[in-house]
C-alpha atoms as a PDB file:
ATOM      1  CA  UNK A   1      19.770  -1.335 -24.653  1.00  0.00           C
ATOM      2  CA  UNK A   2      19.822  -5.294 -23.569  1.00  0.00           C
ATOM      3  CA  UNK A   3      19.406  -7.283 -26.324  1.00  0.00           C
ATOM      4  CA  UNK A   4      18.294 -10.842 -25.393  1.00  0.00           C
ATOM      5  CA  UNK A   5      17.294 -14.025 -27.155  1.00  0.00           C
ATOM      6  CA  UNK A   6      14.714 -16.209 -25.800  1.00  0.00           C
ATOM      7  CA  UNK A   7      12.275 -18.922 -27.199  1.00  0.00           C
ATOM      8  CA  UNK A   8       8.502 -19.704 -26.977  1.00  0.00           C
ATOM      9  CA  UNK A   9       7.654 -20.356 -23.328  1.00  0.00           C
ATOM     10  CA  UNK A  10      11.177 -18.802 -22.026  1.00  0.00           C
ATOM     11  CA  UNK A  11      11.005 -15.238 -19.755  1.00  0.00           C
ATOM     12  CA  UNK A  12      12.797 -12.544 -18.364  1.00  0.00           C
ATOM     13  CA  UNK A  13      12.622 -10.343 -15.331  1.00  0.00           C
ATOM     14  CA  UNK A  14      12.758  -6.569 -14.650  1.00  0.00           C
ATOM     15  CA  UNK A  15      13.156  -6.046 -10.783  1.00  0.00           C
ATOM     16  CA  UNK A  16      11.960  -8.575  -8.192  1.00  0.00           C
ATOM     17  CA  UNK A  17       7.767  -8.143  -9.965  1.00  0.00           C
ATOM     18  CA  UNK A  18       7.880  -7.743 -13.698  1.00  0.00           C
ATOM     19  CA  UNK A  19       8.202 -11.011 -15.481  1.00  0.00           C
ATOM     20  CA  UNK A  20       7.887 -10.882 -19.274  1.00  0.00           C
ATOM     21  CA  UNK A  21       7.253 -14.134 -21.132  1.00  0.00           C
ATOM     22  CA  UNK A  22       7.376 -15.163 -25.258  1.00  0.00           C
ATOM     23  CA  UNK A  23       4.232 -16.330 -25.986  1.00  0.00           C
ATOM     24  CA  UNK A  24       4.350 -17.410 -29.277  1.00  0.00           C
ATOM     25  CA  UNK A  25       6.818 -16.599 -32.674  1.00  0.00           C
ATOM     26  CA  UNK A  26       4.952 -16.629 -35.845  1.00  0.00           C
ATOM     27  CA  UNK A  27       6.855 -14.824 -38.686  1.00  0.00           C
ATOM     28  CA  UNK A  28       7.486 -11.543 -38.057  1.00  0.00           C
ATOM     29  CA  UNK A  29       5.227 -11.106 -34.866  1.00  0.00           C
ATOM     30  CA  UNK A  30       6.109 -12.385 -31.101  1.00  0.00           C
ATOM     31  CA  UNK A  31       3.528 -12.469 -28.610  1.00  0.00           C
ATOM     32  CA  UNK A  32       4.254 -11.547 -25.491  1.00  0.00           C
ATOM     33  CA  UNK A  33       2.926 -11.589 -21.806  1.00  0.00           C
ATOM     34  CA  UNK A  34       3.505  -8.909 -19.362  1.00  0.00           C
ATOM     35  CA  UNK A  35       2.822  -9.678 -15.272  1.00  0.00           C
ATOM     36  CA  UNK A  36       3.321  -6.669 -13.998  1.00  0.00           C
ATOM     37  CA  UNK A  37       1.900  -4.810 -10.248  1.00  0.00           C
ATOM     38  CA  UNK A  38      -1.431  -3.174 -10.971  1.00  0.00           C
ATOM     39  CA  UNK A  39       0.016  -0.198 -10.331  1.00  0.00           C
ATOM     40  CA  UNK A  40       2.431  -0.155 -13.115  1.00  0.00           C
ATOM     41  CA  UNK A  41       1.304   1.122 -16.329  1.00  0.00           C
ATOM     42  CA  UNK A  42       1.842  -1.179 -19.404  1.00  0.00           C
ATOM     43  CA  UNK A  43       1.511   0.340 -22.956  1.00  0.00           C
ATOM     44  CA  UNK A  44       2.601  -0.052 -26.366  1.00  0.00           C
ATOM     45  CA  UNK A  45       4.610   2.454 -27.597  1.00  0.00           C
ATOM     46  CA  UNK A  46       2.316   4.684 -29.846  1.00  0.00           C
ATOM     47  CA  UNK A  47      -0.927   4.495 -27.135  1.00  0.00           C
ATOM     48  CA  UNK A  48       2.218   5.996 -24.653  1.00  0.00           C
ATOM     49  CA  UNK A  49       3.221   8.595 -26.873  1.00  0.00           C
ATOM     50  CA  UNK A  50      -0.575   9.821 -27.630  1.00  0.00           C
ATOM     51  CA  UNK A  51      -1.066   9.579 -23.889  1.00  0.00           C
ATOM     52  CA  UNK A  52       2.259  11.543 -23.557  1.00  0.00           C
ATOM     53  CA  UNK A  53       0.956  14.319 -26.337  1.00  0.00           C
ATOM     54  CA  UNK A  54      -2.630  13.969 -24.915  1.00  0.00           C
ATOM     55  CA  UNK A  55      -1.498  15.114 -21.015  1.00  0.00           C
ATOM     56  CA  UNK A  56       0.798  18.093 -22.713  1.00  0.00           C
ATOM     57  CA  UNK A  57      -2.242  19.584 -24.792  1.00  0.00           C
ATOM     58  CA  UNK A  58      -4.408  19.675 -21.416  1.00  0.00           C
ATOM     59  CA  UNK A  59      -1.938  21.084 -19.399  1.00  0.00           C
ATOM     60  CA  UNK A  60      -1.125  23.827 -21.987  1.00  0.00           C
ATOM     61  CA  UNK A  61      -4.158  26.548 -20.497  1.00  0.00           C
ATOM     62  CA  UNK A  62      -3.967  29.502 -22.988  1.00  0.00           C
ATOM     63  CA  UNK A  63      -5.054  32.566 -21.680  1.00  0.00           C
ATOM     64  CA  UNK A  64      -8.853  32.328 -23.939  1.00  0.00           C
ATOM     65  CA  UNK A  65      -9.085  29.009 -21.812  1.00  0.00           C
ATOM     66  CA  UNK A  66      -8.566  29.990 -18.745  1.00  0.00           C
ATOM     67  CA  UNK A  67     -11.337  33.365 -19.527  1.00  0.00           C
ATOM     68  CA  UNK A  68     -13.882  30.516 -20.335  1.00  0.00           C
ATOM     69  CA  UNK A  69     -13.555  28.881 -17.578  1.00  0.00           C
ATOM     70  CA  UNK A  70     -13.420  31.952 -15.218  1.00  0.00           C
ATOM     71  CA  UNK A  71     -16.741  33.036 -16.608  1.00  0.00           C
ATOM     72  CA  UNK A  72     -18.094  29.524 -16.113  1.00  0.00           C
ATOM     73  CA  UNK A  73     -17.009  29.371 -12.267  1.00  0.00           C
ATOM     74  CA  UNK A  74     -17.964  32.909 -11.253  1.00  0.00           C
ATOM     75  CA  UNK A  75     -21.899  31.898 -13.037  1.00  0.00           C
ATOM     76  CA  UNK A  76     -21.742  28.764 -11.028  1.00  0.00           C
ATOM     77  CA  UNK A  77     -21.393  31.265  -7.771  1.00  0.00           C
END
């Protein structure tokens, strides 16, 4: 891990087009700003991990899910 100290207004960059500014230092908390490509996905870290736990409940079929949804594509027919 890179550990780096900057102030209020000061930045960093990760590549040639992710820039990461300090906002503002009040106690505890530092805002940041993030200019990122809109194809990059930004998240905190829980809202990644619940998408990460999210994505490997639906891809886990069991075999009573994929009877339901046999019987609902063969009525469809």
């Amino acid at each position: 891990m890179l550990i780096l100290t900057r102030k209020s207004g000061e930045g960093i960059r990760i590549g040639d087009d992710i820039r990461i500014v300090i906002l503002e230092v009040k106690g505890n908390q530092v805002r940041i700003g993030i200019d990122a490509p809109e194809n990059t996905h930004v998240h905190r870290d829980e809202v990644y991990e619940r998408i990460k736990l999210e994505n490997i409940k639906a891809a886990s079929a069991t075999s009573e899910h994929l009877q339901k949804l046999f019987k609902l594509w063969t009525k469809k027919k």
